[in-house]
N, C-alpha and C. Protein backbone atom coordinates (compact mmCIF):
# COMPACT_ATOMS: atom_id res chain seq x y z
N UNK A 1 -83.84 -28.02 352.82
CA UNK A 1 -85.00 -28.86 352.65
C UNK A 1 -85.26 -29.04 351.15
N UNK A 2 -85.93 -30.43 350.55
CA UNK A 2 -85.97 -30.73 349.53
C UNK A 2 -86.95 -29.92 349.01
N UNK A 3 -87.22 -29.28 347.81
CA UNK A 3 -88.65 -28.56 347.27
C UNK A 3 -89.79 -29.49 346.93
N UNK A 4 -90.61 -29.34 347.72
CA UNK A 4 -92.07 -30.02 347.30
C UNK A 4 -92.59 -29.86 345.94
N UNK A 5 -93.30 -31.14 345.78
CA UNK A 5 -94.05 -31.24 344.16
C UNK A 5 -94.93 -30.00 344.07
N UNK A 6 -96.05 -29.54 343.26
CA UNK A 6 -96.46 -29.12 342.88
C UNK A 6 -97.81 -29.27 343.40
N UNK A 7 -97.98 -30.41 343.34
CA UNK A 7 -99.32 -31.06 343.95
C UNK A 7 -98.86 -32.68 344.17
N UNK A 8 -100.02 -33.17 345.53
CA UNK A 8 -99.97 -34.93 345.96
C UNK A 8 -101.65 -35.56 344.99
N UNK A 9 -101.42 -36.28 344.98
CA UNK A 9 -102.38 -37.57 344.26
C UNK A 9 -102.44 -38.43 345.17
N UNK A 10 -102.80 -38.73 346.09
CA UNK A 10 -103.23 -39.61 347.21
C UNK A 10 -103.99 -40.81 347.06
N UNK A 11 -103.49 -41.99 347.16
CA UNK A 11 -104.58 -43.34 346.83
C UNK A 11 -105.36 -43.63 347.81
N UNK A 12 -105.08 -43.40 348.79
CA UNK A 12 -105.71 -42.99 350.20
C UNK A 12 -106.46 -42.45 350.99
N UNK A 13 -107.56 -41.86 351.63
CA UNK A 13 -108.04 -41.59 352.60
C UNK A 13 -107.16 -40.83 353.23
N UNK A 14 -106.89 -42.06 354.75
CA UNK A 14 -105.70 -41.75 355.45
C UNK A 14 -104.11 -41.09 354.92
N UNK A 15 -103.88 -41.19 353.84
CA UNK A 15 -102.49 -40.66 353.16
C UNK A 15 -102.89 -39.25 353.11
N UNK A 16 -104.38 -38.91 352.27
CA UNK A 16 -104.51 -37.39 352.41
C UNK A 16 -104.56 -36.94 353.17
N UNK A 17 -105.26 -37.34 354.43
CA UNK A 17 -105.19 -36.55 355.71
C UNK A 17 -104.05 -36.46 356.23
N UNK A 18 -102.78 -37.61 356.04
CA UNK A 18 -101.94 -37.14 356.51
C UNK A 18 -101.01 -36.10 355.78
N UNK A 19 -100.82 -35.87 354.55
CA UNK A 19 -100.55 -35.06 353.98
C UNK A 19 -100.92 -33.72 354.14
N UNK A 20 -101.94 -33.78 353.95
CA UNK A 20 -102.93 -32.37 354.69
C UNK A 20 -102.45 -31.68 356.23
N UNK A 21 -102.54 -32.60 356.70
CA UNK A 21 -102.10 -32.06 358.18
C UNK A 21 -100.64 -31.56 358.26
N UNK A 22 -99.79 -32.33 357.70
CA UNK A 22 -98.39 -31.66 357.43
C UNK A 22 -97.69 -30.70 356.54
N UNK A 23 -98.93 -30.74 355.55
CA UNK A 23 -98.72 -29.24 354.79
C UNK A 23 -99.48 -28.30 355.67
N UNK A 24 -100.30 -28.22 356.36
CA UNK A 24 -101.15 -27.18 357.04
C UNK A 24 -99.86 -26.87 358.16
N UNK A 25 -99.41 -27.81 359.05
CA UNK A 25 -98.21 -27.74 360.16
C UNK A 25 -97.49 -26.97 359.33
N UNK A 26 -96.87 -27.31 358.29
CA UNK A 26 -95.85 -26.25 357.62
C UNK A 26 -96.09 -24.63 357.23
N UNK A 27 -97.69 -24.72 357.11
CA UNK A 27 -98.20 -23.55 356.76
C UNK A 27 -97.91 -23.51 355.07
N UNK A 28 -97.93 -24.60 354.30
CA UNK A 28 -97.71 -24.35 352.95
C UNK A 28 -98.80 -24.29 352.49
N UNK A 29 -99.40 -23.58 351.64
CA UNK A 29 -100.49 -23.18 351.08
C UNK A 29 -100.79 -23.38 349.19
N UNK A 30 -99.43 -23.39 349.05
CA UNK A 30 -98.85 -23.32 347.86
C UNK A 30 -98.75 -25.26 347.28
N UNK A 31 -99.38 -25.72 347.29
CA UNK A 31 -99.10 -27.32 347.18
C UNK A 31 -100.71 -27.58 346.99
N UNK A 32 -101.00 -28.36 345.58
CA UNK A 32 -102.03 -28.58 345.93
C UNK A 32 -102.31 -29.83 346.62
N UNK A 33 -103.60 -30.94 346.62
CA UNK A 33 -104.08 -32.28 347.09
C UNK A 33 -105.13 -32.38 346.57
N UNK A 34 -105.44 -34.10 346.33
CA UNK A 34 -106.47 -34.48 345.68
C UNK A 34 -105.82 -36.00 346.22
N UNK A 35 -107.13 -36.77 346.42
CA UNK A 35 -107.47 -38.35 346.55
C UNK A 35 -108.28 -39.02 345.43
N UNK A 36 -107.22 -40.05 345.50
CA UNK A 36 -108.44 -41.06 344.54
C UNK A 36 -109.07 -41.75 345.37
N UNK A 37 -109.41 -41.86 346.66
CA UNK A 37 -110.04 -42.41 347.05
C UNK A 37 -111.60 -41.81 347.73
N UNK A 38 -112.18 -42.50 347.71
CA UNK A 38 -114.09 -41.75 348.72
C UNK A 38 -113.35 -41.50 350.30
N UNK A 39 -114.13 -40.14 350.10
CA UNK A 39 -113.38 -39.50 351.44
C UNK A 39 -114.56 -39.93 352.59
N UNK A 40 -114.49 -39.98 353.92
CA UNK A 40 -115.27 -40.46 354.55
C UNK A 40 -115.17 -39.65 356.14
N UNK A 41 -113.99 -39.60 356.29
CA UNK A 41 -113.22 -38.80 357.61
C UNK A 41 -112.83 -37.10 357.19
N UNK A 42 -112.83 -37.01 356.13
CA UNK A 42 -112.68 -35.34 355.76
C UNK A 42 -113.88 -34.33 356.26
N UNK A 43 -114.75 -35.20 356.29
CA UNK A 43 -115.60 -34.10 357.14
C UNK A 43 -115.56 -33.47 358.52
N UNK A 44 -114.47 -34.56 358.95
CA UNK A 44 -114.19 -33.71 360.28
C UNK A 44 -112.61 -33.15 359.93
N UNK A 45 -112.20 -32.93 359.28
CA UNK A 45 -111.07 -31.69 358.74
C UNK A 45 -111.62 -30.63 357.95
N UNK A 46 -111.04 -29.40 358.58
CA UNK A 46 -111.04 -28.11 358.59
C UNK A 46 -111.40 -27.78 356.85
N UNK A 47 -110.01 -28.17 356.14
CA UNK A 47 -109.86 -28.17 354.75
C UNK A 47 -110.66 -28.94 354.31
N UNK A 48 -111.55 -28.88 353.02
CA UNK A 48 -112.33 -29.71 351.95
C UNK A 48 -110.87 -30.49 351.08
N UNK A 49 -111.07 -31.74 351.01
CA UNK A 49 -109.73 -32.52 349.98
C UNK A 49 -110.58 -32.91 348.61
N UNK A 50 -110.27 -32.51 347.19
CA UNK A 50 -110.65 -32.51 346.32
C UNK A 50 -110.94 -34.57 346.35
N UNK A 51 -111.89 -35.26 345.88
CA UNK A 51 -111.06 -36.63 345.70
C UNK A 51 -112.29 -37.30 344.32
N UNK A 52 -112.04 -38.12 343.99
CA UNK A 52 -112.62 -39.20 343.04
C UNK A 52 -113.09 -39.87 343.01
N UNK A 53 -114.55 -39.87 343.23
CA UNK A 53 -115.59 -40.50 343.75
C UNK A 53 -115.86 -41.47 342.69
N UNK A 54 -116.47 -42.79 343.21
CA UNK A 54 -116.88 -43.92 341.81
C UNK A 54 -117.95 -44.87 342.87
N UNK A 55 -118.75 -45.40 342.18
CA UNK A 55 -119.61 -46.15 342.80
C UNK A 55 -119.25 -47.52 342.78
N UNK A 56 -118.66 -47.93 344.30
CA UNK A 56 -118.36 -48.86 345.04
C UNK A 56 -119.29 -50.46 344.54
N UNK A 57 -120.36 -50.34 344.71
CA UNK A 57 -121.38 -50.96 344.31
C UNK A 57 -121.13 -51.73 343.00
N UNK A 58 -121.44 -50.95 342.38
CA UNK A 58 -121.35 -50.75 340.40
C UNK A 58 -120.18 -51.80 340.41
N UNK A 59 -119.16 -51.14 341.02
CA UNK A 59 -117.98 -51.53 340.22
C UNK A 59 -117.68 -52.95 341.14
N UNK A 60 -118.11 -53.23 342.36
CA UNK A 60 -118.00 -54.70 342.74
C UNK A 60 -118.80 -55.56 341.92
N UNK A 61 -119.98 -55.39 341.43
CA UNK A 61 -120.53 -56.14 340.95
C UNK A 61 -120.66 -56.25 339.69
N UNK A 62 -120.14 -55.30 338.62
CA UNK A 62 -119.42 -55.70 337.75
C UNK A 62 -117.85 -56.65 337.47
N UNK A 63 -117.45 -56.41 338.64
CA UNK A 63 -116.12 -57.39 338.81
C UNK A 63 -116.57 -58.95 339.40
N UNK A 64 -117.35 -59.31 339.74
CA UNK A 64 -118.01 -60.35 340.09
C UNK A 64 -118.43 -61.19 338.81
N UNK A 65 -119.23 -60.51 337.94
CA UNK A 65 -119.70 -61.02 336.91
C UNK A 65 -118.63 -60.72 335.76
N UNK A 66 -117.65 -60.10 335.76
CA UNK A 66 -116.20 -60.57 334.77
C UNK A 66 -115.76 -61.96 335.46
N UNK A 67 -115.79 -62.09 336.91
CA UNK A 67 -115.16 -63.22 337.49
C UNK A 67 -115.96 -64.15 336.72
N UNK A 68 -116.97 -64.61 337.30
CA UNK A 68 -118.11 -65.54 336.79
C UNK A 68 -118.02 -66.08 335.13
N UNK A 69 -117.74 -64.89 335.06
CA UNK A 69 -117.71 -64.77 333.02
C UNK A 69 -116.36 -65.56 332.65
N UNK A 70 -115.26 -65.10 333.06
CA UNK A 70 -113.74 -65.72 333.07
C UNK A 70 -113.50 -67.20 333.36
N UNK A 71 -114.64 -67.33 334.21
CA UNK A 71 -114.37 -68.61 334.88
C UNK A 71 -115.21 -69.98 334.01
N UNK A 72 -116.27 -69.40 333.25
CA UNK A 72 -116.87 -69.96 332.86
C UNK A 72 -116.62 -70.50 331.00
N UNK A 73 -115.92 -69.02 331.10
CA UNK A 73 -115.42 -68.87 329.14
C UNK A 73 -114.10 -68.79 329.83
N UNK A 74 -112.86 -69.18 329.96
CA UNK A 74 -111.37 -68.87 330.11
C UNK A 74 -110.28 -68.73 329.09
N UNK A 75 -111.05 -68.80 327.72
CA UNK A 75 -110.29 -69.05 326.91
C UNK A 75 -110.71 -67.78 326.18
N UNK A 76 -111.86 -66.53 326.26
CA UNK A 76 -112.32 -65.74 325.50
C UNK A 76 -111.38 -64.55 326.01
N UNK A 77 -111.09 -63.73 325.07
CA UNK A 77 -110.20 -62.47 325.35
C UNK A 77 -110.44 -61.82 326.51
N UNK A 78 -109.70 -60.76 327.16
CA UNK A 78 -109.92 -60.12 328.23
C UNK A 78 -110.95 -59.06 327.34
N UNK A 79 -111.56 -58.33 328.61
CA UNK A 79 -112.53 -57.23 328.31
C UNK A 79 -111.71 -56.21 329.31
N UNK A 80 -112.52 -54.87 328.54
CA UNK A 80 -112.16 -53.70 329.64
C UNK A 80 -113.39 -53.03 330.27
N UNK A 81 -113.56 -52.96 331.37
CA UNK A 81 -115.07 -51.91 331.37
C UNK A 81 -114.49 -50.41 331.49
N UNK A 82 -115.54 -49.77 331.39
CA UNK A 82 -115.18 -48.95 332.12
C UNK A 82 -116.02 -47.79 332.88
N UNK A 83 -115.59 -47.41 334.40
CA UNK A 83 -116.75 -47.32 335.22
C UNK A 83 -116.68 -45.37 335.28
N UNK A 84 -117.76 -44.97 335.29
CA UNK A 84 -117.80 -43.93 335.63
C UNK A 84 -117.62 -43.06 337.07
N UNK A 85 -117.24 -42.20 336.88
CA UNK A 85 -116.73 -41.16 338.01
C UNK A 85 -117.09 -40.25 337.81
N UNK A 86 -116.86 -39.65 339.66
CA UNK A 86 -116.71 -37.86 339.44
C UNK A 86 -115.72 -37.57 340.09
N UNK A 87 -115.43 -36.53 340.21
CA UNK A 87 -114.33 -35.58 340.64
C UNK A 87 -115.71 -34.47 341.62
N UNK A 88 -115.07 -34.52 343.23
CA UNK A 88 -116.21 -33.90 343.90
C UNK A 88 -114.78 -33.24 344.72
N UNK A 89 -115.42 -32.40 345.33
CA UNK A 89 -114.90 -31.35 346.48
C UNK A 89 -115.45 -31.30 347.66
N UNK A 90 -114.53 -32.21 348.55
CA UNK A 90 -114.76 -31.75 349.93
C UNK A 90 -115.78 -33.24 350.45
């Protein structure tokens, strides 16, 4: 069998859980996990999945008004925002 990473980075929800469940089937303990995505279904798994919480909200409606902005100025440089996070457990 191939040797597992070290730790998964999950963009997913569903990817962590499935990951999770097949390191738990294996009984590997030794592997960590973490999602970038808002966990929503982890509360009904056993294990807490570390993941990267950001406000959904915030950040649609700042992308709305870059749209608006782009569309209106198309010729002005790109911008970057940038949105705040946390890092939560479980």
């Amino acid at each position: 069998m191939d040797p597992l990473p070290d730790a998964f980075l999950c963009d997913f929800e569903t990817t962590a859980l499935a990951v999770a469940r097949v390191l738990s089937e294996q009984g590997r303990q030794d592997v960590a996990l973490a999602c970038a995505d808002q966990l929503s279904m982890t509360s009904r798994v056993t294990a807490s999945i570390p993941h990267i919480y950001y406000h959904r909200d915030y950040a649609g409606r700042e992308a709305v008004k870059m749209l608006l902005h782009r569309l209106e100025h198309p010729d002005e440089p790109f911008r970057h925002v940038r949105i705040a996070v946390d890092f939560r457990m479980g």
